[in-house]
C-alpha atoms as a PDB file:
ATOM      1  CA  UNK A   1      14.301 -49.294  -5.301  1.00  0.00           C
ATOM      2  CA  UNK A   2      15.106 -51.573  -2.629  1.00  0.00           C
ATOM      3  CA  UNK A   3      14.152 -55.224  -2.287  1.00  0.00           C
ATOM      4  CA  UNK A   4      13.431 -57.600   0.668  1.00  0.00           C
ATOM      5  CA  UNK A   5      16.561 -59.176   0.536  1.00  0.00           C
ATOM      6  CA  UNK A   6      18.774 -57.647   3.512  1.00  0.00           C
ATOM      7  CA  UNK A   7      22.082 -57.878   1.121  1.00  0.00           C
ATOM      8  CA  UNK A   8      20.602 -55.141  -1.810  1.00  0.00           C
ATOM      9  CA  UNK A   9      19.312 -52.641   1.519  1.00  0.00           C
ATOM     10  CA  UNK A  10      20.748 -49.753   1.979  1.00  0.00           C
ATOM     11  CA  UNK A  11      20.187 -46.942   4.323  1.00  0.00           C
ATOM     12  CA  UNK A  12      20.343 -43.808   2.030  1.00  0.00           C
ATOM     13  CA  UNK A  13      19.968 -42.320  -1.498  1.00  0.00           C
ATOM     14  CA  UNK A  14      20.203 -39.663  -3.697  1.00  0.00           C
ATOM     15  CA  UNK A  15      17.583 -38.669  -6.035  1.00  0.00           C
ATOM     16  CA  UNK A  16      16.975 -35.926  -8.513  1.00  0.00           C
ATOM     17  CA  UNK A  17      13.463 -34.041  -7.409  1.00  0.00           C
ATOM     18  CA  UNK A  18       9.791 -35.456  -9.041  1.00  0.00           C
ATOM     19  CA  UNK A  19      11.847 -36.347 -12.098  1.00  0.00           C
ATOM     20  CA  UNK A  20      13.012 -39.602 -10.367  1.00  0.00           C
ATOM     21  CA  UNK A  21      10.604 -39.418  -7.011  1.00  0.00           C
ATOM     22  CA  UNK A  22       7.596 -39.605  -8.474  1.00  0.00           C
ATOM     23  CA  UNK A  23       8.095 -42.709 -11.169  1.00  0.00           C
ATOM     24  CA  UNK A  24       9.165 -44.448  -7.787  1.00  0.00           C
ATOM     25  CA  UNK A  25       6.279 -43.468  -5.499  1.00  0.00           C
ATOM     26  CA  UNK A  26       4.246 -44.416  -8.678  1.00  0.00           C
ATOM     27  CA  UNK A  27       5.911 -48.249  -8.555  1.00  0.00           C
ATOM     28  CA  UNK A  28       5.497 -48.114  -4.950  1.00  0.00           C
ATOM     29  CA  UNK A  29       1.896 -47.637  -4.452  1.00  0.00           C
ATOM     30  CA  UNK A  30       1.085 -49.670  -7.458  1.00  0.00           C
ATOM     31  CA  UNK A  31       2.565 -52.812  -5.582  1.00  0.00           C
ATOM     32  CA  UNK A  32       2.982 -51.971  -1.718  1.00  0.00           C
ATOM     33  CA  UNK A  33       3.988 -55.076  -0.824  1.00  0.00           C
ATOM     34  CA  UNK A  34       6.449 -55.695  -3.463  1.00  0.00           C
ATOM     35  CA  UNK A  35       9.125 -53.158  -2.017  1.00  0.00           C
ATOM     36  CA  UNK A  36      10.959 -53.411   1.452  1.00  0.00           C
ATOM     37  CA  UNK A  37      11.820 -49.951   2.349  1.00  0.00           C
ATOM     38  CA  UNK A  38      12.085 -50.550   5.842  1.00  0.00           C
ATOM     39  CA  UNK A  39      16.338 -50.051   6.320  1.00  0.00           C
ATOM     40  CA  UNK A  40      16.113 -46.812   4.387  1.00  0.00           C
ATOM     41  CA  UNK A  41      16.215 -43.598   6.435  1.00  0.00           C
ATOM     42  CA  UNK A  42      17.349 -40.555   4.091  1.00  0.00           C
ATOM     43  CA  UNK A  43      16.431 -39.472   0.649  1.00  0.00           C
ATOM     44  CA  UNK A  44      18.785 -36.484  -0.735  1.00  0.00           C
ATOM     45  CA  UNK A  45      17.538 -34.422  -3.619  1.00  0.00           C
ATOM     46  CA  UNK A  46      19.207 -31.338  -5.741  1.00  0.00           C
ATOM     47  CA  UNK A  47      19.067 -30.362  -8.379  1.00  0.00           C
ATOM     48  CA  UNK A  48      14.889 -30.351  -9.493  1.00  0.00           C
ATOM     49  CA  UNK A  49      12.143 -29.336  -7.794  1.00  0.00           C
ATOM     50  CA  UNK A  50      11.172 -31.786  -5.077  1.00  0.00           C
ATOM     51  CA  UNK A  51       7.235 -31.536  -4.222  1.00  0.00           C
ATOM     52  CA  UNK A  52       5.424 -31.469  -0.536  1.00  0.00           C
ATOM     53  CA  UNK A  53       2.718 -34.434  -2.064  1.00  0.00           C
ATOM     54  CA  UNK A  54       5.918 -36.584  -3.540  1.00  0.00           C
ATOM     55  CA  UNK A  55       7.184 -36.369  -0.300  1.00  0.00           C
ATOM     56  CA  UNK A  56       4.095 -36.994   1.575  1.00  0.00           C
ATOM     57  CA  UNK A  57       3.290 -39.599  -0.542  1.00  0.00           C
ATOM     58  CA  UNK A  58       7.036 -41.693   0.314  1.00  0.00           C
ATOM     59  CA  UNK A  59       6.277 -40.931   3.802  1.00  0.00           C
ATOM     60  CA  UNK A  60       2.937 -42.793   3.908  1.00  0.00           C
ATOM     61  CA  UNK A  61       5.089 -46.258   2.518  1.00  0.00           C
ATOM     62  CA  UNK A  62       8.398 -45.316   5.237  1.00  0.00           C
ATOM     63  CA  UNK A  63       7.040 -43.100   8.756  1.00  0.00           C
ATOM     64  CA  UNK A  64      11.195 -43.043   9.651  1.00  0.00           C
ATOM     65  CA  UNK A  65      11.835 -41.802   6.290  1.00  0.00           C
ATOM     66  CA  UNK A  66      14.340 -38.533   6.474  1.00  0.00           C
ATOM     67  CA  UNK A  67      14.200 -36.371   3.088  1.00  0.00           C
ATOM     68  CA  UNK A  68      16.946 -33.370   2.752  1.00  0.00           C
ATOM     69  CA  UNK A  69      16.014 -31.031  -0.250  1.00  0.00           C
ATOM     70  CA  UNK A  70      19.352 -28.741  -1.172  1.00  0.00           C
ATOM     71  CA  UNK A  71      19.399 -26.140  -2.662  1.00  0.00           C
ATOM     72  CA  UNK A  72      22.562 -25.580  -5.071  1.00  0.00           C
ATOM     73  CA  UNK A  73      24.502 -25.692  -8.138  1.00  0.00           C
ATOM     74  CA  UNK A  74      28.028 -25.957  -9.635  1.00  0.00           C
ATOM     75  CA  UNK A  75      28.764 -22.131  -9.782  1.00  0.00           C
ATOM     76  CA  UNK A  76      27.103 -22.256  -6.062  1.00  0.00           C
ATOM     77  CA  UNK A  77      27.417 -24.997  -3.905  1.00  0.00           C
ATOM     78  CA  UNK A  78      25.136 -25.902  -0.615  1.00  0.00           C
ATOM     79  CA  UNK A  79      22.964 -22.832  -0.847  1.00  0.00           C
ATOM     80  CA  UNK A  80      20.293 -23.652   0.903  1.00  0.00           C
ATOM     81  CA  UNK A  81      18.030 -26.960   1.701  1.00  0.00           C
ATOM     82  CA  UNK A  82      15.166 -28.163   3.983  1.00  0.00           C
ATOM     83  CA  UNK A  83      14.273 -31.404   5.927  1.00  0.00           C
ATOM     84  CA  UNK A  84      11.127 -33.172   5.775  1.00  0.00           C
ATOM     85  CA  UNK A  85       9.841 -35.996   8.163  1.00  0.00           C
ATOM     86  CA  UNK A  86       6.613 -36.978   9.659  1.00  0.00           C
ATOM     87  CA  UNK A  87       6.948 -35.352  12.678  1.00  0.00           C
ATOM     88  CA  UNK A  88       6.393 -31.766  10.272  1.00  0.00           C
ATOM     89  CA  UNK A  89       5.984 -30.971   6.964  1.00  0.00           C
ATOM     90  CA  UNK A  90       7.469 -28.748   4.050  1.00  0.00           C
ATOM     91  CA  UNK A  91       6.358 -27.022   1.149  1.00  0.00           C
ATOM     92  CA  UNK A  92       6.903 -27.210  -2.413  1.00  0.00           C
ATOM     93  CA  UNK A  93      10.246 -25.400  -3.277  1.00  0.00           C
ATOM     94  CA  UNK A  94      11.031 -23.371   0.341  1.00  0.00           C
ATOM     95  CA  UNK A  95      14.121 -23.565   2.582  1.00  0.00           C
ATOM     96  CA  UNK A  96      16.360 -22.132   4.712  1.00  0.00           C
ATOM     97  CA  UNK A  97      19.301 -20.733   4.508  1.00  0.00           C
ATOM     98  CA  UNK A  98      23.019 -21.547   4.837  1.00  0.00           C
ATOM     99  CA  UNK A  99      25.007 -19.591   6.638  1.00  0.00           C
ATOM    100  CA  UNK A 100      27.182 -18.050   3.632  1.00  0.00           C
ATOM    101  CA  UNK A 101      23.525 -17.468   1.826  1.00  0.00           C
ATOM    102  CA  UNK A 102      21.602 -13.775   1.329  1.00  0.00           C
ATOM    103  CA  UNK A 103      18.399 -13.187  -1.430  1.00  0.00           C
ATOM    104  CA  UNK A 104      20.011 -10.092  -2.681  1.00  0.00           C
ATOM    105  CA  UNK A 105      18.186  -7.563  -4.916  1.00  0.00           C
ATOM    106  CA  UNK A 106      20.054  -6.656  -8.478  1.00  0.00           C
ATOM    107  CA  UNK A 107      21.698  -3.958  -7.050  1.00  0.00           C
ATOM    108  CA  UNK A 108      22.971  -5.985  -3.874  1.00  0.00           C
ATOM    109  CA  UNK A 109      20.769  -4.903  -1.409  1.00  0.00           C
ATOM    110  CA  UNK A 110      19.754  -7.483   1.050  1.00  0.00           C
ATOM    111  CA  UNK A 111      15.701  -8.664   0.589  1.00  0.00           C
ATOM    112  CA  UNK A 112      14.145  -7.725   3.377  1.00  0.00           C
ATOM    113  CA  UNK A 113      12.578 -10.879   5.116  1.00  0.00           C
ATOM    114  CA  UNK A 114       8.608 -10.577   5.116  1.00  0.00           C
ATOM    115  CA  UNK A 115       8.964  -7.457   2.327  1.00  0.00           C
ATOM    116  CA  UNK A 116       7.331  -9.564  -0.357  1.00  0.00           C
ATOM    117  CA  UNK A 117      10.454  -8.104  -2.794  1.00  0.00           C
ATOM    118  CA  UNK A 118      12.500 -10.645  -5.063  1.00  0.00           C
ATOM    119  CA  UNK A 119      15.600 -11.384  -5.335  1.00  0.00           C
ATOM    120  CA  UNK A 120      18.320 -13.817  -6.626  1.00  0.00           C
ATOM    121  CA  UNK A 121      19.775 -16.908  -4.000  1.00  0.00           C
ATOM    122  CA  UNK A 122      23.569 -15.509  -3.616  1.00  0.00           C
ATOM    123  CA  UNK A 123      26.896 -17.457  -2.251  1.00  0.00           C
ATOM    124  CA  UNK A 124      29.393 -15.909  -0.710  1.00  0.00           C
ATOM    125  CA  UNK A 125      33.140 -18.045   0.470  1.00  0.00           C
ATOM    126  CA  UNK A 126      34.710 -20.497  -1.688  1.00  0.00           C
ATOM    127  CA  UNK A 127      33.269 -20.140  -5.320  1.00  0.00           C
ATOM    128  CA  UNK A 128      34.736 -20.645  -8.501  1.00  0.00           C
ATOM    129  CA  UNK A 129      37.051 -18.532 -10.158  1.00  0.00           C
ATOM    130  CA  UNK A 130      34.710 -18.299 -13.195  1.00  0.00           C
ATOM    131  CA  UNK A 131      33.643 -19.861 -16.205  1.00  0.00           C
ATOM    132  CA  UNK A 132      36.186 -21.312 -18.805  1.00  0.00           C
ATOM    133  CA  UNK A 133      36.798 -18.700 -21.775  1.00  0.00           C
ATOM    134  CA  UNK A 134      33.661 -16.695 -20.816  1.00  0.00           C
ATOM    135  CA  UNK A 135      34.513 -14.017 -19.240  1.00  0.00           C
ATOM    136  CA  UNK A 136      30.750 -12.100 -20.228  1.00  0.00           C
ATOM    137  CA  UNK A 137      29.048 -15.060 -18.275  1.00  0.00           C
ATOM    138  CA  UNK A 138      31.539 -14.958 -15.532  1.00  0.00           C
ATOM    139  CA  UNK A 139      30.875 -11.403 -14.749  1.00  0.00           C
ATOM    140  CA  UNK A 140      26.807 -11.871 -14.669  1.00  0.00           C
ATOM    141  CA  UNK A 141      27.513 -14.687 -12.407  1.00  0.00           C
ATOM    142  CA  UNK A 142      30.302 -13.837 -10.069  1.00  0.00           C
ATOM    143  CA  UNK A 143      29.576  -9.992  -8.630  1.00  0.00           C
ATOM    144  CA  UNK A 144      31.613  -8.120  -5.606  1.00  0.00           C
ATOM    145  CA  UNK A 145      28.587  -6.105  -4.027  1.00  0.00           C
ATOM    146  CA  UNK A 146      30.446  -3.763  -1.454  1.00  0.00           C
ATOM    147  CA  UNK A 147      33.846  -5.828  -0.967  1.00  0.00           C
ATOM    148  CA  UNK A 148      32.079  -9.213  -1.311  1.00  0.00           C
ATOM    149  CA  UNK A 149      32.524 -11.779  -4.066  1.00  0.00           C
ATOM    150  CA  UNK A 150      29.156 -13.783  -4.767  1.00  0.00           C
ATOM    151  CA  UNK A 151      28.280 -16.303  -6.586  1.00  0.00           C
ATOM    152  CA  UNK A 152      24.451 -15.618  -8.526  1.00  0.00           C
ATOM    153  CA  UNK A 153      23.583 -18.393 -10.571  1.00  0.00           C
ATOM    154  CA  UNK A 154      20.300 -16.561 -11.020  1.00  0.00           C
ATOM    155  CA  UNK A 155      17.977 -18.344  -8.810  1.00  0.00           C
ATOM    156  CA  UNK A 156      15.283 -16.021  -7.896  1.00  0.00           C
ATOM    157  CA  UNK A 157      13.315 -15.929  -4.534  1.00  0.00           C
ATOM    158  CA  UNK A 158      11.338 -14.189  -2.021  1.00  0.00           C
ATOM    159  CA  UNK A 159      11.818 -14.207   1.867  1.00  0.00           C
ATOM    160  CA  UNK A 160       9.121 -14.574   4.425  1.00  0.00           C
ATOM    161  CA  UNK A 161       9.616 -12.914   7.850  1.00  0.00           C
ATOM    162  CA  UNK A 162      10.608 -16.069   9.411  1.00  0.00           C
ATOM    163  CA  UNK A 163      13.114 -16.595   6.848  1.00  0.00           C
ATOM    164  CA  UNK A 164      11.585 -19.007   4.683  1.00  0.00           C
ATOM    165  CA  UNK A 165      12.840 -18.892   1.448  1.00  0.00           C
ATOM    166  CA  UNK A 166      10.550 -19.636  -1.688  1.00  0.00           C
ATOM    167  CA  UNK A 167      12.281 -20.555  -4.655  1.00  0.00           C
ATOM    168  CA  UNK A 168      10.410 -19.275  -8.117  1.00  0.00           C
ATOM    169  CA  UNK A 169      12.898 -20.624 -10.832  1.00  0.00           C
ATOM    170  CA  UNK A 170      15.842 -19.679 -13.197  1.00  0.00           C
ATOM    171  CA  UNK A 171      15.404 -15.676 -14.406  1.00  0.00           C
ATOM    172  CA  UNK A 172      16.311 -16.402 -17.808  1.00  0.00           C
ATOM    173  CA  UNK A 173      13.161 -19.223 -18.194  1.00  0.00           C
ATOM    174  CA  UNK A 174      11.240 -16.350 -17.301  1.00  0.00           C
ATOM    175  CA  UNK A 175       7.898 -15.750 -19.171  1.00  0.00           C
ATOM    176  CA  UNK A 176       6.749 -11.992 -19.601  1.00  0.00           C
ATOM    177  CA  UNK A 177       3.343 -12.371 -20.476  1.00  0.00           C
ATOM    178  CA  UNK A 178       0.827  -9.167 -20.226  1.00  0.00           C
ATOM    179  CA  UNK A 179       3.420  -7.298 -18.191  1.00  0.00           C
ATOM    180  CA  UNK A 180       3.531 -10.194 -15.495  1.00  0.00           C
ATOM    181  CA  UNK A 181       6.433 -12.756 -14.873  1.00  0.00           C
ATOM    182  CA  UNK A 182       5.806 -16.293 -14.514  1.00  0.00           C
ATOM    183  CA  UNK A 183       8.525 -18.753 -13.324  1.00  0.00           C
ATOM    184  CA  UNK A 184       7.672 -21.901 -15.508  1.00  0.00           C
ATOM    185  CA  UNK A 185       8.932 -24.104 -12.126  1.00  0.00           C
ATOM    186  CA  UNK A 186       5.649 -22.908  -9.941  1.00  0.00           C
ATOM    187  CA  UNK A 187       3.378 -23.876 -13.051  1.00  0.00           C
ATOM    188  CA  UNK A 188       5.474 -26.787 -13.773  1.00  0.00           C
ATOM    189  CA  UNK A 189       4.547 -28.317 -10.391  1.00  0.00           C
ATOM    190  CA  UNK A 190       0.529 -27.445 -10.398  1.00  0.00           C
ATOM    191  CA  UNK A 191       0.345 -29.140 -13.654  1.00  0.00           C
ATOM    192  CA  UNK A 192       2.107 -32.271 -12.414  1.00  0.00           C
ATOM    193  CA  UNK A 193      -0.479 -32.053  -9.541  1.00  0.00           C
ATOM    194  CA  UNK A 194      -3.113 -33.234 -11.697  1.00  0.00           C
ATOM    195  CA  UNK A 195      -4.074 -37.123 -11.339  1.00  0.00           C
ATOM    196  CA  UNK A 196      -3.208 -37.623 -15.323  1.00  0.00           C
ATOM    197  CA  UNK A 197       0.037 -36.374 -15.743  1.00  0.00           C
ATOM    198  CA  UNK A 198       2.752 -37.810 -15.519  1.00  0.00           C
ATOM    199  CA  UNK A 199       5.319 -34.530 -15.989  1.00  0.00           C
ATOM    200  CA  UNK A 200       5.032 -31.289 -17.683  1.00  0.00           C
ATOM    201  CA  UNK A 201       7.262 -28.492 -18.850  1.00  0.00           C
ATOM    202  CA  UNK A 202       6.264 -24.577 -19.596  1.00  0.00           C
ATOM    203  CA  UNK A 203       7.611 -22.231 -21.571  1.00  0.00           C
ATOM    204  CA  UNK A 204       6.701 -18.590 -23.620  1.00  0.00           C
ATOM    205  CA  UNK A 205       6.066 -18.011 -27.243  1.00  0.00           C
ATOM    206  CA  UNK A 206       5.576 -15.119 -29.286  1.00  0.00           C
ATOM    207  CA  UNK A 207       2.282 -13.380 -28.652  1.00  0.00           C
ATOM    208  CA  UNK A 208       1.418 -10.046 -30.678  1.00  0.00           C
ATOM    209  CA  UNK A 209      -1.517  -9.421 -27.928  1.00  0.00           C
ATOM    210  CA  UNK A 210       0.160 -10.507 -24.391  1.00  0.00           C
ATOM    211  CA  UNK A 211       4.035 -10.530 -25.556  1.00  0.00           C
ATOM    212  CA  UNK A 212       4.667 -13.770 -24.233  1.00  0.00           C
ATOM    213  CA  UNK A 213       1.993 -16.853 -23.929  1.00  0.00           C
ATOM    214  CA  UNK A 214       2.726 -19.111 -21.581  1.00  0.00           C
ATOM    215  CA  UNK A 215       2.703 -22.736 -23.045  1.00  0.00           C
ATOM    216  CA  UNK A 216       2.577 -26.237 -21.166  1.00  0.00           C
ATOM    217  CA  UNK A 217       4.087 -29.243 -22.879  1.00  0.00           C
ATOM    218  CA  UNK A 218       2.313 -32.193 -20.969  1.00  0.00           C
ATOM    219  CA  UNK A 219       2.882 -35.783 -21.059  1.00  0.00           C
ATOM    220  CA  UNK A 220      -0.140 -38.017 -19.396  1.00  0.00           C
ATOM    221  CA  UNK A 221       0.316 -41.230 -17.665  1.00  0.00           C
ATOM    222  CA  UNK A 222       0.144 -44.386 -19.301  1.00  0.00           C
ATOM    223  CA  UNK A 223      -3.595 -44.753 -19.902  1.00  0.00           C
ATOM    224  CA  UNK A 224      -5.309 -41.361 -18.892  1.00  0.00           C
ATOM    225  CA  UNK A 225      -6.474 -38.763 -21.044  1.00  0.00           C
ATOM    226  CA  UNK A 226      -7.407 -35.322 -20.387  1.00  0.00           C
ATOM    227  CA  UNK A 227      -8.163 -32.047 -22.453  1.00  0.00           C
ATOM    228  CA  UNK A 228      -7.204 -28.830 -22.685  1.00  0.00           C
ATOM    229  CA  UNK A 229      -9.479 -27.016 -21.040  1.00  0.00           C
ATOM    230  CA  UNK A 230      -9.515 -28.938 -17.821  1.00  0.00           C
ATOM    231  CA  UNK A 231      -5.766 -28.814 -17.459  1.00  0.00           C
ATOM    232  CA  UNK A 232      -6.277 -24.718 -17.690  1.00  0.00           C
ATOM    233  CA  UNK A 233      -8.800 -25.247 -15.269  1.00  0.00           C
ATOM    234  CA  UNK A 234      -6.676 -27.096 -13.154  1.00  0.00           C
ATOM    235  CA  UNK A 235      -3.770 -24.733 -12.965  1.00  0.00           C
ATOM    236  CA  UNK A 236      -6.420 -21.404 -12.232  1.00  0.00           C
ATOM    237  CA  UNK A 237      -8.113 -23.418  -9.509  1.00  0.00           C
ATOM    238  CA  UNK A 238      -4.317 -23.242  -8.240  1.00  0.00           C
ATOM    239  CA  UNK A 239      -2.718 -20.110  -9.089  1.00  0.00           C
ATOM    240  CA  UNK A 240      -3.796 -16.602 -10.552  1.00  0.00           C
ATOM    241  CA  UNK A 241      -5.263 -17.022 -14.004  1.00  0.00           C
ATOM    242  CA  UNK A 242      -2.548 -15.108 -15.569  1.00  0.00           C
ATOM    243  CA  UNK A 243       0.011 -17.958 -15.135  1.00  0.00           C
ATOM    244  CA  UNK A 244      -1.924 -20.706 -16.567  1.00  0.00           C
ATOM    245  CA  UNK A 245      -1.464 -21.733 -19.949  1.00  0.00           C
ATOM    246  CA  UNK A 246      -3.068 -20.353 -22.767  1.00  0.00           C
ATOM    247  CA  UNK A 247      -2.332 -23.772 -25.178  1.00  0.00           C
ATOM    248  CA  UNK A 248      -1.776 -27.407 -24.072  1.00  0.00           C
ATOM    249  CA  UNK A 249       0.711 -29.127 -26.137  1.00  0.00           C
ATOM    250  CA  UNK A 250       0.352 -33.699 -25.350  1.00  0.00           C
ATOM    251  CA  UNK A 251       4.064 -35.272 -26.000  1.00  0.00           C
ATOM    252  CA  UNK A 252       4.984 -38.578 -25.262  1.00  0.00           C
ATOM    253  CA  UNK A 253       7.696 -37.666 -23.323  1.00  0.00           C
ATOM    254  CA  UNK A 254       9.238 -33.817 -22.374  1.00  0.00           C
ATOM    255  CA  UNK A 255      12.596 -35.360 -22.800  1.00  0.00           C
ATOM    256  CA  UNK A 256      14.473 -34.773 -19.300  1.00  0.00           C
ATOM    257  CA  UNK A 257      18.108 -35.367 -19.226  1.00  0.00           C
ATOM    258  CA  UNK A 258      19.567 -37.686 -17.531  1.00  0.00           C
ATOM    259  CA  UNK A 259      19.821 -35.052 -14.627  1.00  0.00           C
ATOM    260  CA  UNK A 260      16.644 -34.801 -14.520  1.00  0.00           C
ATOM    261  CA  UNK A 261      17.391 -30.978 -16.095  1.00  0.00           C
ATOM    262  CA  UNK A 262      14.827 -29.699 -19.218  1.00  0.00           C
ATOM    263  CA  UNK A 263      15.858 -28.332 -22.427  1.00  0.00           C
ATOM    264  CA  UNK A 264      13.587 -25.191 -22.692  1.00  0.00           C
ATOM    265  CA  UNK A 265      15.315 -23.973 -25.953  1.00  0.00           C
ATOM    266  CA  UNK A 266      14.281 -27.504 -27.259  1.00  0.00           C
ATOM    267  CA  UNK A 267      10.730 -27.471 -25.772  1.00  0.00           C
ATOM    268  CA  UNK A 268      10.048 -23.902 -26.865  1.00  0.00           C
ATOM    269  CA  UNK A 269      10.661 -25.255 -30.723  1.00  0.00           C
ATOM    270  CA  UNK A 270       8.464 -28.242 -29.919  1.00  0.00           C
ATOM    271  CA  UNK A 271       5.635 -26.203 -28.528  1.00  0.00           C
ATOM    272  CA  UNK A 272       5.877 -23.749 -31.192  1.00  0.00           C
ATOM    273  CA  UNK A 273       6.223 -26.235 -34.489  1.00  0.00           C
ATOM    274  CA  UNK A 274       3.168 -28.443 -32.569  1.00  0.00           C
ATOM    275  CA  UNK A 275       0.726 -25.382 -32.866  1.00  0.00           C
ATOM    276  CA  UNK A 276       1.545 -23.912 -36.296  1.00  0.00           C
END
């Protein structure tokens, strides 16, 4: 955060998505005058998911504010990213393109922009060589589709026919529930829509009727309270009924890392030892 003294200002910084934006936007508008934002100019984020209302809500304390969203990871670096300013606006998890960067389809076929098919992000150029004494993950991660060595971390996507990208989330968080996949990210970030919460994580647990049943661990702000039933509410008003929760678990915290990064093996033992 940056003060009014000109010696502590600086000009740019990096931040990890909501996990750190939106404890900072929460400081700012609880004091507005307290915080002199005035010499900074660009916000960087990677890493987490970095939402259009965060962003909107920074812009409304710094107009000149610049904020780059990148898309990438350490198997796959500078896959993709998007700029917001004032002048436009962005949504929730979409961007464009690098130039070494396809969606390809499982079996390596390009997605088709504006097709409505999935696919997973894919780098192609300078990638690692693999991962250390693992060669089983190093082959799901690093595939040569016709002559070409990419680099999959498993980030899966669709492609509008402008060439939008929207990112859904990590295949292996995702929840088969009824026969439908849900990408705990996209109800993730309707959840942390709501006015009372402070952050939220989903994940699946064993269901004998629907397979999988999607479960959201929520932690409130300091103060609010809210049940269930209007945070299931909340997330149908938003998406298709099928990817809201069935069960609301209340934590005190959902324990990011210090990257800003959940533990979903972690949270899907919470969730599960919470409701019996």
């Amino acid at each position: 955060m940056m003060r009014a003294d000109r010696a502590r200002r600086g000009r740019s910084t990096t931040r990890i998505g909501d996990a750190f934006a939106k404890p900072i936007l929460r400081a700012l508008d609880a004091e507005p005058d307290r915080w002199n934002l005035s010499s900074l100019r660009v916000i960087i984020s990677s890493g987490v998911m970095f939402a259009a209302e965060t962003k909107a809500g920074l812009l409304r304390h710094n107009q000149r504010l610049i904020m780059v969203d990148a898309l990438g990871s350490s198997e796959a670096i500078g896959m993709a990213q998007n700029t917001t300013t004032a002048d436009g606006s962005a949504k929730t998890a979409t961007f464009q393109l690098g130039p070494h960067t396809k969606v390809l389809t499982e079996d390596g076929r390009e997605v088709t922009p504006g097709s409505g098919e999935l696919g997973r992000v894919a780098l192609r150029g300078h990638t690692p060589i693999g991962y250390y004494k693992d060669p089983e993950k190093s082959a799901k991660t690093f595939v040569v589709f016709d002559g070409v060595r990419w680099s999959i971390p498993g980030d899966w996507a669709s492609v509008d026919a402008d060439g939008t990208v929207h990112l859904l989330g990590r295949g292996s968080q995702c929840i088969n529930t009824g026969g439908e996949k849900v990408y705990p990210e996209e109800v993730e970030e309707v959840l942390k829509l709501h006015e009372s919460v402070a952050d939220a994580a989903v994940v699946g647990l064993p269901d004998d009727r629907f397979g999988q049943a999607i479960t959201a661990l929520v932690e409130t702000l300091p103060g609010r309270a809210i049940d269930e039933t209007e945070l299931i509410g909340h997330v149908k008003s938003h998406l298709a009924a099928y990817k809201a929760p069935k069960r609301v678990v209340f934590v005190d915290t959902v324990g990011r890392a210090g990257n800003g990064k959940l533990d979903y093996k972690s949270l899907t033992e919470r969730a599960a030892k919470a409701l019996g």
